[in-house]
N, C-alpha and C. Protein backbone atom coordinates (compact mmCIF):
# COMPACT_ATOMS: atom_id res chain seq x y z
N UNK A 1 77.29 169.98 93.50
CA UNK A 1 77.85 170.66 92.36
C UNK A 1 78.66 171.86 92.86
N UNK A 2 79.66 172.28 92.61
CA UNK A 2 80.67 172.96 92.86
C UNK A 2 80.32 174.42 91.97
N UNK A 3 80.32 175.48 92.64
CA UNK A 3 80.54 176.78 91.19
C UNK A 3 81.47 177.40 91.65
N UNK A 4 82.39 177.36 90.45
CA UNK A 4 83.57 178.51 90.45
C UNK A 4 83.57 180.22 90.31
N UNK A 5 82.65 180.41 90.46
CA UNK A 5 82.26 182.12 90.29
C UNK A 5 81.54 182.64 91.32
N UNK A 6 81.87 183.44 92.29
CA UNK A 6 81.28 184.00 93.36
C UNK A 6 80.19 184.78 93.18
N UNK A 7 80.36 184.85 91.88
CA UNK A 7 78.23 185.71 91.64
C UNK A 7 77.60 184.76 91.22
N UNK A 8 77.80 183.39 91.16
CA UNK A 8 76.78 182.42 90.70
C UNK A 8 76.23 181.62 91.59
N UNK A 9 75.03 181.65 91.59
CA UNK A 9 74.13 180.68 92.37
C UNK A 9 73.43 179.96 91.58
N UNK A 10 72.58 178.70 92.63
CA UNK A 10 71.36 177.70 90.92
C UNK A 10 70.28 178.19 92.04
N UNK A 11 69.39 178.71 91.15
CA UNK A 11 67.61 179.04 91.67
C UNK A 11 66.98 177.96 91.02
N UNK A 12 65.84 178.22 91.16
CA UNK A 12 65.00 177.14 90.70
C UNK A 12 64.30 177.83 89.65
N UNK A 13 64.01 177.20 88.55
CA UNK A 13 64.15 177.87 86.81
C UNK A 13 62.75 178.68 87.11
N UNK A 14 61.87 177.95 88.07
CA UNK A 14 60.56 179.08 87.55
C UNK A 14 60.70 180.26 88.65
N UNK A 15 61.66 180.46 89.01
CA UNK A 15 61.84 181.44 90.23
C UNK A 15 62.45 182.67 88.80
N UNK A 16 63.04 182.73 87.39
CA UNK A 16 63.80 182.88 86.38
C UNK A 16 62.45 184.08 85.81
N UNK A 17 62.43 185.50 85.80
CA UNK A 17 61.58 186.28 84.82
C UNK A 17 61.90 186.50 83.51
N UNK A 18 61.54 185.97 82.66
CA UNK A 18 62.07 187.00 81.34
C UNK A 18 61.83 188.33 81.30
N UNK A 19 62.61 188.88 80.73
CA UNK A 19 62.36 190.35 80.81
C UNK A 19 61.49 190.81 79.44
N UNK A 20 60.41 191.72 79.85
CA UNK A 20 59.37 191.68 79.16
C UNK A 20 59.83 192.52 77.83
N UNK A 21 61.07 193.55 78.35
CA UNK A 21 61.05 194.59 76.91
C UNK A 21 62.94 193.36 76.39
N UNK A 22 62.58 192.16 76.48
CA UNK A 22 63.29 191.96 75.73
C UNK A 22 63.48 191.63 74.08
N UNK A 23 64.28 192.67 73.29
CA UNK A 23 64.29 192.60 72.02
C UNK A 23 64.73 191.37 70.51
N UNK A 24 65.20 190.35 71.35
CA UNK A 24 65.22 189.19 70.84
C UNK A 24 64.05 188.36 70.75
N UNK A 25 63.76 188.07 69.69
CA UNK A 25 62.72 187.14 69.32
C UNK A 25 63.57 185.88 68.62
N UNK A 26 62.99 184.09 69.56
CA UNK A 26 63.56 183.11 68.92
C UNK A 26 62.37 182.82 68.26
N UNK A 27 62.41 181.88 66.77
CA UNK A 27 61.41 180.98 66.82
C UNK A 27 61.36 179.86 67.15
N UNK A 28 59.90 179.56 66.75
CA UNK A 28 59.41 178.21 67.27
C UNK A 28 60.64 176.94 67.28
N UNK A 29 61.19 176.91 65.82
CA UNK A 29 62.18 176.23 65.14
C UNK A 29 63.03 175.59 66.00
N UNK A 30 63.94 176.94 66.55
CA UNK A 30 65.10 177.32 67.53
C UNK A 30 64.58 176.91 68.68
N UNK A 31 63.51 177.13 69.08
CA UNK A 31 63.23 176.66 70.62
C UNK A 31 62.96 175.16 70.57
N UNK A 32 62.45 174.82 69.30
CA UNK A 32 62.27 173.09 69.65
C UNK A 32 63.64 172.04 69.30
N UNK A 33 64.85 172.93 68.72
CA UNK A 33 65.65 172.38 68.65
C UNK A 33 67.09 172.69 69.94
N UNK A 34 66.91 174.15 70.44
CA UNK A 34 67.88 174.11 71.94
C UNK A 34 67.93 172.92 72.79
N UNK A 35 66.17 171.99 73.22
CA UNK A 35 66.63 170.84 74.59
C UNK A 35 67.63 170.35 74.13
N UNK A 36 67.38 169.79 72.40
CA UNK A 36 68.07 168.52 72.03
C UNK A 36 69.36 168.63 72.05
N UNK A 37 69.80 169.86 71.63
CA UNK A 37 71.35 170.11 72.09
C UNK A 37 71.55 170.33 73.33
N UNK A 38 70.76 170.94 74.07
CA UNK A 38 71.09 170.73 76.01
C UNK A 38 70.97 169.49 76.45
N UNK A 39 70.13 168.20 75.71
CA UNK A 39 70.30 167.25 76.35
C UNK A 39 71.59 166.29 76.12
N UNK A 40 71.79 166.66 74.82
CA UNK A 40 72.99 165.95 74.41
C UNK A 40 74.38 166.87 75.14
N UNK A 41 74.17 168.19 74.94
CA UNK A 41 75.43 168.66 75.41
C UNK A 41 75.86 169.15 76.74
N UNK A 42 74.37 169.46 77.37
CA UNK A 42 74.65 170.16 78.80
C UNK A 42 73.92 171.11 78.63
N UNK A 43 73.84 171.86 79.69
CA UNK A 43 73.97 173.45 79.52
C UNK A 43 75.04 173.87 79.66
N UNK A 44 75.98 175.00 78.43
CA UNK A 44 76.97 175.01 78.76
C UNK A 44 77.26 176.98 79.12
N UNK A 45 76.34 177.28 78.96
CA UNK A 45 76.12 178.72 79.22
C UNK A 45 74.79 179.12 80.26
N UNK A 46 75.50 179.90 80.90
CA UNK A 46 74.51 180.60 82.33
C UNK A 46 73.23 181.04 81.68
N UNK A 47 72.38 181.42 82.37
CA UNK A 47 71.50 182.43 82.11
C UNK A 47 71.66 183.36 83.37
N UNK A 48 71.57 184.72 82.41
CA UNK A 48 72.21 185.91 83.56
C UNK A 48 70.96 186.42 83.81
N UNK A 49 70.74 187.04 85.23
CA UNK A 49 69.58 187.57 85.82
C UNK A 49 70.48 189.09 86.31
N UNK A 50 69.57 189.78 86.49
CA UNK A 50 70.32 191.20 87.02
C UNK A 50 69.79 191.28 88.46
N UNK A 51 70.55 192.18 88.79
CA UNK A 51 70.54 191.91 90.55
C UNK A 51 69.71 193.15 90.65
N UNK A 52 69.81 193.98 89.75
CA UNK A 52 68.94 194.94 90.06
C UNK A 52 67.34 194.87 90.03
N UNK A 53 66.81 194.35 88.58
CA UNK A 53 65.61 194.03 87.81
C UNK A 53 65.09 192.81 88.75
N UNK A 54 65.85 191.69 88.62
CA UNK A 54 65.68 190.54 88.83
C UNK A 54 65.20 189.81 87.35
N UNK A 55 65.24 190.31 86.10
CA UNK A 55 64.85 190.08 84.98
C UNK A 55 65.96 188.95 84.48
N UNK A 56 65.76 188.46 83.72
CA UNK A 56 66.75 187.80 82.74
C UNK A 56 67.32 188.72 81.56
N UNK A 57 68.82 188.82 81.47
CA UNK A 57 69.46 189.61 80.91
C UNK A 57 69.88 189.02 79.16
N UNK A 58 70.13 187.82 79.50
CA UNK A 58 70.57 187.05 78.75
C UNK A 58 70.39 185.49 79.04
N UNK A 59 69.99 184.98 78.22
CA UNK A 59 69.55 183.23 77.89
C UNK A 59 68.05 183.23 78.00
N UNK A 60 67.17 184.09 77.10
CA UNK A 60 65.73 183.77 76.99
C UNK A 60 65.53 182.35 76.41
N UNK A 61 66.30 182.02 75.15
CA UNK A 61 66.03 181.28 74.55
C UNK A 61 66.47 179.72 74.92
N UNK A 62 67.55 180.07 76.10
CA UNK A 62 67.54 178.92 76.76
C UNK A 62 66.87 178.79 77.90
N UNK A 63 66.59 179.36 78.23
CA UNK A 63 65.30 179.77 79.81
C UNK A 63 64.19 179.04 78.91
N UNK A 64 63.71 178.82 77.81
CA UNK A 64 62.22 178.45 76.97
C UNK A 64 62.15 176.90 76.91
N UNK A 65 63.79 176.62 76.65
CA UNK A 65 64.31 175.30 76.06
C UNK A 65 64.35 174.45 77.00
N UNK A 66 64.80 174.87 78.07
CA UNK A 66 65.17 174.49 79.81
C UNK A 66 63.78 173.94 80.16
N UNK A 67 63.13 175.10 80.27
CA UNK A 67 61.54 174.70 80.79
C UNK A 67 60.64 173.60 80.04
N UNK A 68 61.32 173.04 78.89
CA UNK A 68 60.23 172.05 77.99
C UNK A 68 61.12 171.12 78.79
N UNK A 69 62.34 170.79 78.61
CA UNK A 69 62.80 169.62 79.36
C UNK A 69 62.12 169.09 80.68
């Protein structure tokens, strides 16, 4: 697999922290319906980790969806 962005790497998803004071809450709903659109569509958005934290910045709710697959 090829990546076009020099800050992107693939880790391995459980290597992935959520960040604990994060203020988004999905529900249940939303999380059992994200695979079905990742399986049909891809993943078509990153999940960002910070280089500082090592936390997840952004894509909790696909970091949840990812992991049931």
């Amino acid at each position: 697999m090829e990546i076009k962005c020099v800050s992107s790497k693939i880790v391995d998803i459980d290597s992935l922290i959520p960040n604990p004071k994060n203020p988004n809450k999905h529900p249940k709903e939303q999380i059992k319906l994200l695979p079905k659109i990742i399986k049909h569509q891809g993943q078509r958005l990153p999940i960002i980790v910070s280089k500082r934290s090592g936390f997840v910045v952004s894509g909790h709710g696909r970091l949840e969806a990812i992991k049931s697959l």
